[in-house]
Protein backbone atom coordinates (compact mmCIF):
# COMPACT_ATOMS: atom_id res chain seq x y z
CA UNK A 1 0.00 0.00 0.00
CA UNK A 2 0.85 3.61 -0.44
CA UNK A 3 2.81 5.22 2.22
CA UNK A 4 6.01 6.92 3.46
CA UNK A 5 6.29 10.94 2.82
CA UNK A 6 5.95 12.74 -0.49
CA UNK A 7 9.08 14.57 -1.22
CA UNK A 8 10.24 14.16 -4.63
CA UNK A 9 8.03 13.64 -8.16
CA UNK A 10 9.45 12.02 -11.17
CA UNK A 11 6.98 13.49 -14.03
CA UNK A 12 7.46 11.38 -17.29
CA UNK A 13 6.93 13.45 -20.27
CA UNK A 14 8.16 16.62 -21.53
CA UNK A 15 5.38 17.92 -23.37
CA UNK A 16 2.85 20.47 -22.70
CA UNK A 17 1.47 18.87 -19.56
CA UNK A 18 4.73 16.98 -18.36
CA UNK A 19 6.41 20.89 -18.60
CA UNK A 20 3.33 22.08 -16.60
CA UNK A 21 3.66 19.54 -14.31
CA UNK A 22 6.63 19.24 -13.19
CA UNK A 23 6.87 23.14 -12.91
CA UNK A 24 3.37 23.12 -10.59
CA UNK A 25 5.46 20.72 -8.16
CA UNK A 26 8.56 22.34 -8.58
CA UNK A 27 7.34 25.72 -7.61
CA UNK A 28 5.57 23.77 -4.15
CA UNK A 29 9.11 23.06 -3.36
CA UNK A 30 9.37 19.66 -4.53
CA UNK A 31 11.97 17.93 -6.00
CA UNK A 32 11.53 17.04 -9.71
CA UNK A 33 13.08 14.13 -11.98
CA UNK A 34 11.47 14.81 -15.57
CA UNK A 35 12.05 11.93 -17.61
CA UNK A 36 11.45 11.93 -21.60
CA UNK A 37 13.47 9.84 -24.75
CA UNK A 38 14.84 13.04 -25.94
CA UNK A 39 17.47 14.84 -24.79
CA UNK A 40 15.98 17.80 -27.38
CA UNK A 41 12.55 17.61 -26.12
CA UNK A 42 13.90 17.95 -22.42
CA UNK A 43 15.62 20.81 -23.59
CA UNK A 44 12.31 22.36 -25.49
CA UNK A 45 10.52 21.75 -21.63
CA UNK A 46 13.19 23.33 -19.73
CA UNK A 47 12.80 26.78 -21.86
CA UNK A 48 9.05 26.42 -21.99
CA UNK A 49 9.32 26.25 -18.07
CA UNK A 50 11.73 29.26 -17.66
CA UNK A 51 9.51 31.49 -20.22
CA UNK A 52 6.08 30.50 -17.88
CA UNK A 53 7.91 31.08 -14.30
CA UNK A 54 9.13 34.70 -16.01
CA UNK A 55 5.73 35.30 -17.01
CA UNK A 56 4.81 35.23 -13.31
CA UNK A 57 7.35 37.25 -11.75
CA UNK A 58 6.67 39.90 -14.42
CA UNK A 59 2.93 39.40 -13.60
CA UNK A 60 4.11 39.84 -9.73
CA UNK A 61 2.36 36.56 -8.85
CA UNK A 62 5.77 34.74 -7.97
CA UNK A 63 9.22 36.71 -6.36
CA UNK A 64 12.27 36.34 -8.67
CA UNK A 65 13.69 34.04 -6.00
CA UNK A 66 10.78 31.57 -5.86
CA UNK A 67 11.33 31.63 -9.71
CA UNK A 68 14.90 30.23 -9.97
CA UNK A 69 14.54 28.06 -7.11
CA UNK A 70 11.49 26.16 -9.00
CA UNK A 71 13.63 25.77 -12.02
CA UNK A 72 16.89 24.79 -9.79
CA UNK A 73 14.57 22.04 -8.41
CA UNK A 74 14.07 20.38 -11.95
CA UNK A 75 16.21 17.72 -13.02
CA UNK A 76 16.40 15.97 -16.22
CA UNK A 77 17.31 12.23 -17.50
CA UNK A 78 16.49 10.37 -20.24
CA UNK A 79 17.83 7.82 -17.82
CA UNK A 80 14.55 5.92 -16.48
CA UNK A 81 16.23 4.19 -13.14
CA UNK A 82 17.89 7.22 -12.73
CA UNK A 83 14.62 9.12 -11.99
CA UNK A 84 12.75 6.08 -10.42
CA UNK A 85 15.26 5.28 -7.50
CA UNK A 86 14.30 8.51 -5.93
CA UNK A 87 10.77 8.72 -6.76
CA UNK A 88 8.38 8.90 -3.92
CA UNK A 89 5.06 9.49 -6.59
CA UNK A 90 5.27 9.22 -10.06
CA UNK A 91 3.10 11.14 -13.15
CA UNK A 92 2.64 10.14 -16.47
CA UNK A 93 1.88 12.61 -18.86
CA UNK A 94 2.90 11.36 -21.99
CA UNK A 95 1.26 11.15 -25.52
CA UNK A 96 -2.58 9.84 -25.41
CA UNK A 97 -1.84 5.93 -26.44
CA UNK A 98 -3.06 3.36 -24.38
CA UNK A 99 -0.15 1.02 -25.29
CA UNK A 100 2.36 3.55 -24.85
CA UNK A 101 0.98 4.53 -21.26
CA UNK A 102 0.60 0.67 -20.44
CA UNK A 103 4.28 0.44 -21.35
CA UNK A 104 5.21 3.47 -19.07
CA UNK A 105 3.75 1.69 -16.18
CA UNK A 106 4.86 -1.36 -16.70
CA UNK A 107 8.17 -0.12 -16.76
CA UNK A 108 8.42 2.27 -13.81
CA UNK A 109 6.23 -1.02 -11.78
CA UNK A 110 9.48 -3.02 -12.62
CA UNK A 111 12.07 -0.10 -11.28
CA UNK A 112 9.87 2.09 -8.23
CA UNK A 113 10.06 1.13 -5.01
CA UNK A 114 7.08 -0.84 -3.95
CA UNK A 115 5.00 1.70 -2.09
CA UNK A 116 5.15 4.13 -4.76
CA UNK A 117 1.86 5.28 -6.83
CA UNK A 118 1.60 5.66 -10.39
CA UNK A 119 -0.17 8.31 -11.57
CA UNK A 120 -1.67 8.63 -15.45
CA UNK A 121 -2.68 12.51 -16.60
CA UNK A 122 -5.08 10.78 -19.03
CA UNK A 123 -8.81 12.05 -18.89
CA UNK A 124 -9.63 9.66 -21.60
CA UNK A 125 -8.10 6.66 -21.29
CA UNK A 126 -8.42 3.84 -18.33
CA UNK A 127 -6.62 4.00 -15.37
CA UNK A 128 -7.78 0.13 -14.96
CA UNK A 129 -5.90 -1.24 -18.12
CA UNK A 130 -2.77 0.77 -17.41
CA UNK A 131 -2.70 -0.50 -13.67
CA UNK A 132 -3.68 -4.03 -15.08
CA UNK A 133 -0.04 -4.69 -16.41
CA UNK A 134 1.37 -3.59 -12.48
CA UNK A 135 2.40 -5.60 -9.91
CA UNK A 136 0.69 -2.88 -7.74
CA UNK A 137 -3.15 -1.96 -9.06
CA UNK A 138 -3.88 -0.91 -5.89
CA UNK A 139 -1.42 2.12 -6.05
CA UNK A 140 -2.36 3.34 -9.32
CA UNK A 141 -4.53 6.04 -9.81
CA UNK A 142 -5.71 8.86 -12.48
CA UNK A 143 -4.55 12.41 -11.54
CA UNK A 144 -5.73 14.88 -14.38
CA UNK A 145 -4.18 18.35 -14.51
CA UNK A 146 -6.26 20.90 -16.36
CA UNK A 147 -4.19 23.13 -19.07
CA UNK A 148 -2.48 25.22 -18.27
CA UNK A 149 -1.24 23.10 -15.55
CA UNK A 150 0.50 26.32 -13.43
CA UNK A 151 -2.60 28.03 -13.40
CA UNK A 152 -5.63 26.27 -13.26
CA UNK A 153 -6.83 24.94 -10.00
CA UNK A 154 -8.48 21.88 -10.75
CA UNK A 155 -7.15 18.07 -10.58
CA UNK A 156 -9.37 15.25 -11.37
CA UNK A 157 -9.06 12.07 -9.40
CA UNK A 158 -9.74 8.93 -11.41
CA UNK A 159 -9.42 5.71 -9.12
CA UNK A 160 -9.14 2.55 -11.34
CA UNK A 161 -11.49 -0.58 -10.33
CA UNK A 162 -8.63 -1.74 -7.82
CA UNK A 163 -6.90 1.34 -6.77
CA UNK A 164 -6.69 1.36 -2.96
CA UNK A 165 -9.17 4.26 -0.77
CA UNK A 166 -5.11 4.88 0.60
CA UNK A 167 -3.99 6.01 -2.67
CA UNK A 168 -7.20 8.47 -3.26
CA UNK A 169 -6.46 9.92 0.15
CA UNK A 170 -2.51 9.88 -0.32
CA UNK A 171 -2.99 11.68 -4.18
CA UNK A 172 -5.88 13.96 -2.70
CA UNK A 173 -3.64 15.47 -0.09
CA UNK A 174 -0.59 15.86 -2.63
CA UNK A 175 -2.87 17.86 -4.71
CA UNK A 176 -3.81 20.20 -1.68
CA UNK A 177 -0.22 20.72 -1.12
CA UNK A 178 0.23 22.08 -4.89
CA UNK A 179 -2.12 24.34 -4.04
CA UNK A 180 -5.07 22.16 -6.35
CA UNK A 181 -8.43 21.66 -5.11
CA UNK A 182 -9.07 17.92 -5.96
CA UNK A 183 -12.08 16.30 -7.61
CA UNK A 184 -12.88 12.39 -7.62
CA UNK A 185 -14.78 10.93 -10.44
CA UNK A 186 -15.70 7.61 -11.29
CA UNK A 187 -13.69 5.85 -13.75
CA UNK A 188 -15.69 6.94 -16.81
CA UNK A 189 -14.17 8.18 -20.83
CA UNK A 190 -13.91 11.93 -20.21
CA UNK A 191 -14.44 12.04 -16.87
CA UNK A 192 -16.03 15.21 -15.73
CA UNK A 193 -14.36 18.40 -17.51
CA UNK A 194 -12.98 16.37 -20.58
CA UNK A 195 -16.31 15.21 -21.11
CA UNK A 196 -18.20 18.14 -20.92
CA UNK A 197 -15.42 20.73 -22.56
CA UNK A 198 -15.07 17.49 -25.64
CA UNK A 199 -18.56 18.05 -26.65
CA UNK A 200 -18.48 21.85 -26.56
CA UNK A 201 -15.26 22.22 -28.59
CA UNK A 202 -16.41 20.25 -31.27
CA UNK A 203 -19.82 21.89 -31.11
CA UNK A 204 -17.78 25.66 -31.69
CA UNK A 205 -15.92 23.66 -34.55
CA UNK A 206 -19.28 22.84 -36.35
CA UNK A 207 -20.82 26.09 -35.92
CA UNK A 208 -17.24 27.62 -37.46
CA UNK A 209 -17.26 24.79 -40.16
CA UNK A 210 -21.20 25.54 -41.16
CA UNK A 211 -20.11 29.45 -41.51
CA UNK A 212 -22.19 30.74 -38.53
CA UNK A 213 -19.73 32.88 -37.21
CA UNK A 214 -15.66 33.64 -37.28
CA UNK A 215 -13.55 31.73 -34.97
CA UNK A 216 -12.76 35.31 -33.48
CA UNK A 217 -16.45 35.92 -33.05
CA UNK A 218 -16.98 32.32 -31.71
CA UNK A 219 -14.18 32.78 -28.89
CA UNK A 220 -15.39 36.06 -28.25
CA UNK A 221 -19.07 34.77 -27.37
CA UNK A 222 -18.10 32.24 -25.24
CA UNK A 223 -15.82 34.51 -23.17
CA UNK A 224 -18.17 37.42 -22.62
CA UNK A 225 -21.15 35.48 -22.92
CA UNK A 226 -19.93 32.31 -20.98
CA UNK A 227 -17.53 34.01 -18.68
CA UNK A 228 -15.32 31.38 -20.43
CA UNK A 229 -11.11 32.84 -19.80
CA UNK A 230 -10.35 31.51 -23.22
CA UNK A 231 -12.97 30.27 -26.08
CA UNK A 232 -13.27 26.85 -27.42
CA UNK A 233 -11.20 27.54 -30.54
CA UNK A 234 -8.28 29.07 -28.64
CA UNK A 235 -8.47 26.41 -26.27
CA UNK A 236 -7.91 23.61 -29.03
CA UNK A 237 -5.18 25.79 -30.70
CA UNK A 238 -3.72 25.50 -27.04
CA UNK A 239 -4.47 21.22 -26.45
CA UNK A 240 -3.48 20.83 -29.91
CA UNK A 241 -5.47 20.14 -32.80
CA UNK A 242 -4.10 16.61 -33.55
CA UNK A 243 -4.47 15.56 -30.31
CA UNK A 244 -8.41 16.84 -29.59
CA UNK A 245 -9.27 14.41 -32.50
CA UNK A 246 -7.46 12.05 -30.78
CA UNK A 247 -9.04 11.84 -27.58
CA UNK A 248 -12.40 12.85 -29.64
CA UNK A 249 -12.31 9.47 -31.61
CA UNK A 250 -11.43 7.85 -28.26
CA UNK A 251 -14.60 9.11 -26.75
CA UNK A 252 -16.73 8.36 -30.27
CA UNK A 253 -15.48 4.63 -29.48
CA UNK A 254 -15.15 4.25 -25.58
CA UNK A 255 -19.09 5.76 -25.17
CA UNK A 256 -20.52 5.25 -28.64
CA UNK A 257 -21.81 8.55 -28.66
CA UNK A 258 -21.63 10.36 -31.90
CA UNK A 259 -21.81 14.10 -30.38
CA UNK A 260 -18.09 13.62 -28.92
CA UNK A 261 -16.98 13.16 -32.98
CA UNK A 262 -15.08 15.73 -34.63
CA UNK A 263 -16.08 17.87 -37.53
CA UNK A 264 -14.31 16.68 -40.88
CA UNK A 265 -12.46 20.26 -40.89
CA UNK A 266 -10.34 19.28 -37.63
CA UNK A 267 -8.93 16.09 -39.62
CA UNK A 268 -8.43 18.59 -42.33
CA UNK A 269 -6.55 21.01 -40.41
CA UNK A 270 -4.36 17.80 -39.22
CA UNK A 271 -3.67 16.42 -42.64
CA UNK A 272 -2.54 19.80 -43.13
CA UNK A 273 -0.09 20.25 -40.19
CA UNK A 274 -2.06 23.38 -38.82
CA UNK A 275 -2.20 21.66 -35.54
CA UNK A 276 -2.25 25.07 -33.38
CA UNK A 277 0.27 26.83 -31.04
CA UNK A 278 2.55 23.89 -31.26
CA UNK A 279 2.93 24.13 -35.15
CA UNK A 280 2.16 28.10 -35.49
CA UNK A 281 -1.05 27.49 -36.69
CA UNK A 282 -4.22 26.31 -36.07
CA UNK A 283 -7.58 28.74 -35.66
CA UNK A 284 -5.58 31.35 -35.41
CA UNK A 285 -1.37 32.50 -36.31
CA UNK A 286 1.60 32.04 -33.76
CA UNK A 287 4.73 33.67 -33.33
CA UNK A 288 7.24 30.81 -33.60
């Protein structure tokens, strides 16, 4: 079972939401082992993280101090044991395959100390079938960070069919002490947010596709008419285009509900490598 004091993270992934991530519990004071394949990708994260903790200090929401602490706290490896042989919790936030996750977990099961929990970011995909190829089901559990990690507030709990009441209480109090209020849902494609936000994206992505209104227009709507911070086009420029049809076809096939599916024009944009901020373009243009 899950116990012993949370001190140090390893976050594997060096995307988006592994860069997020690992900043979130590096500016709690943590210590961080980011793990990724890529030397270059680690190196992407680690100037991704410096540009987000500068944005704060020059938004006065973190001292200068607090700033390069964080980043000091942040190491990097490409090494897997490396990382693992100091992990008290580990998070998974790499790309949205199933096999690929199940992999991740079966490797870090092999190497992590035995009271260690495994964490998946995954709103989509089941915490079950990843903890399935464990040695320790009971200790794994999903732990979704909204985007942008740093700044939203919200982490969804996810408990597979075997993960331990220990390990919801153990992952429910780490989240408090990032400063994250913590939700638990049911093990369930989507879960609460995802599920929700899925349908609504796609829905602004019709309405743009059928010529109602510009995607400036659209955004603009939902934000003064919603109270939304950022509109549904914006927000899959910022997920990623490629990777909202992803999880959209993995809801269209998980729940067999057609209103998750995505509009013809999001394929479109992928085929086309306008995949949003990450590429430079998407809805709308980047500075690269």
């Amino acid at each position: 079972m899950a116990g012993g004091p949370i001190e140090r993270v390893a976050v594997v992934g060096a995307g988006i939401m592994g860069t997020g991530i690992a900043q979130v519990f590096a500016q709690f004071g943590f210590g961080v082992a980011q793990v990724d394949v890529s030397e270059a990708v680690l190196v992407k994260s680690r100037e991704r993280m410096r540009q987000s903790l500068e944005g704060l200090v020059a938004k006065g929401k973190l001292p200068r101090e607090e700033a390069d602490a964080a980043l000091g706290r942040v190491r990097q490896t490409v090494v897997v044991a490396d990382a693992a042989k100091e992990a008290d919790f580990v998070v998974e936030a790499v790309v949205e395959d199933l096999e690929m996750k199940k992999k991740v977990f079966a490797e870090w099961d092999r190497i992590c100390p035995p009271q260690v929990i495994l964490a998946t970011n995954t709103s989509i995909l089941s915490p079950t079938e990843m903890a399935s190829v464990t040695r320790r089901p009971g200790q794994c559990i999903g732990m979704h960070f909204m985007n942008p990690a740093p700044i939203m507030r919200l982490v969804e709990l996810v408990p597979g069919l075997l993960t331990a009441p220990e390990t919801v209480e153990a992952t429910k109090a780490l989240a408090g002490r990032i400063g994250k209020t913590a939700v638990v849902a049911r093990e369930s494609p989507g879960g609460i947010v995802s599920r929700i936000m899925m349908a609504m994206r796609n829905e602004a992505a019709d309405i743009l596709a059928e010529g109602v209104a510009t995607a400036e227009d659209i955004d603009t709507a939902m934000k003064l008419g919603a109270g939304f911070p950022m509109g549904p086009l914006e927000l899959i420029d910022l997920v990623g285009v490629d990777l909202h049809v992803t999880n959209s076809e993995t809801m269209v096939r998980e729940t067999g509900n057609t209103k998750y599916r995505p509009h013809p024009l999001l394929r479109k944009m992928v085929r086309a490598g306008l995949l949003g901020r990450k590429s430079g373009q998407g809805f709308y243009t980047y500075p690269r």
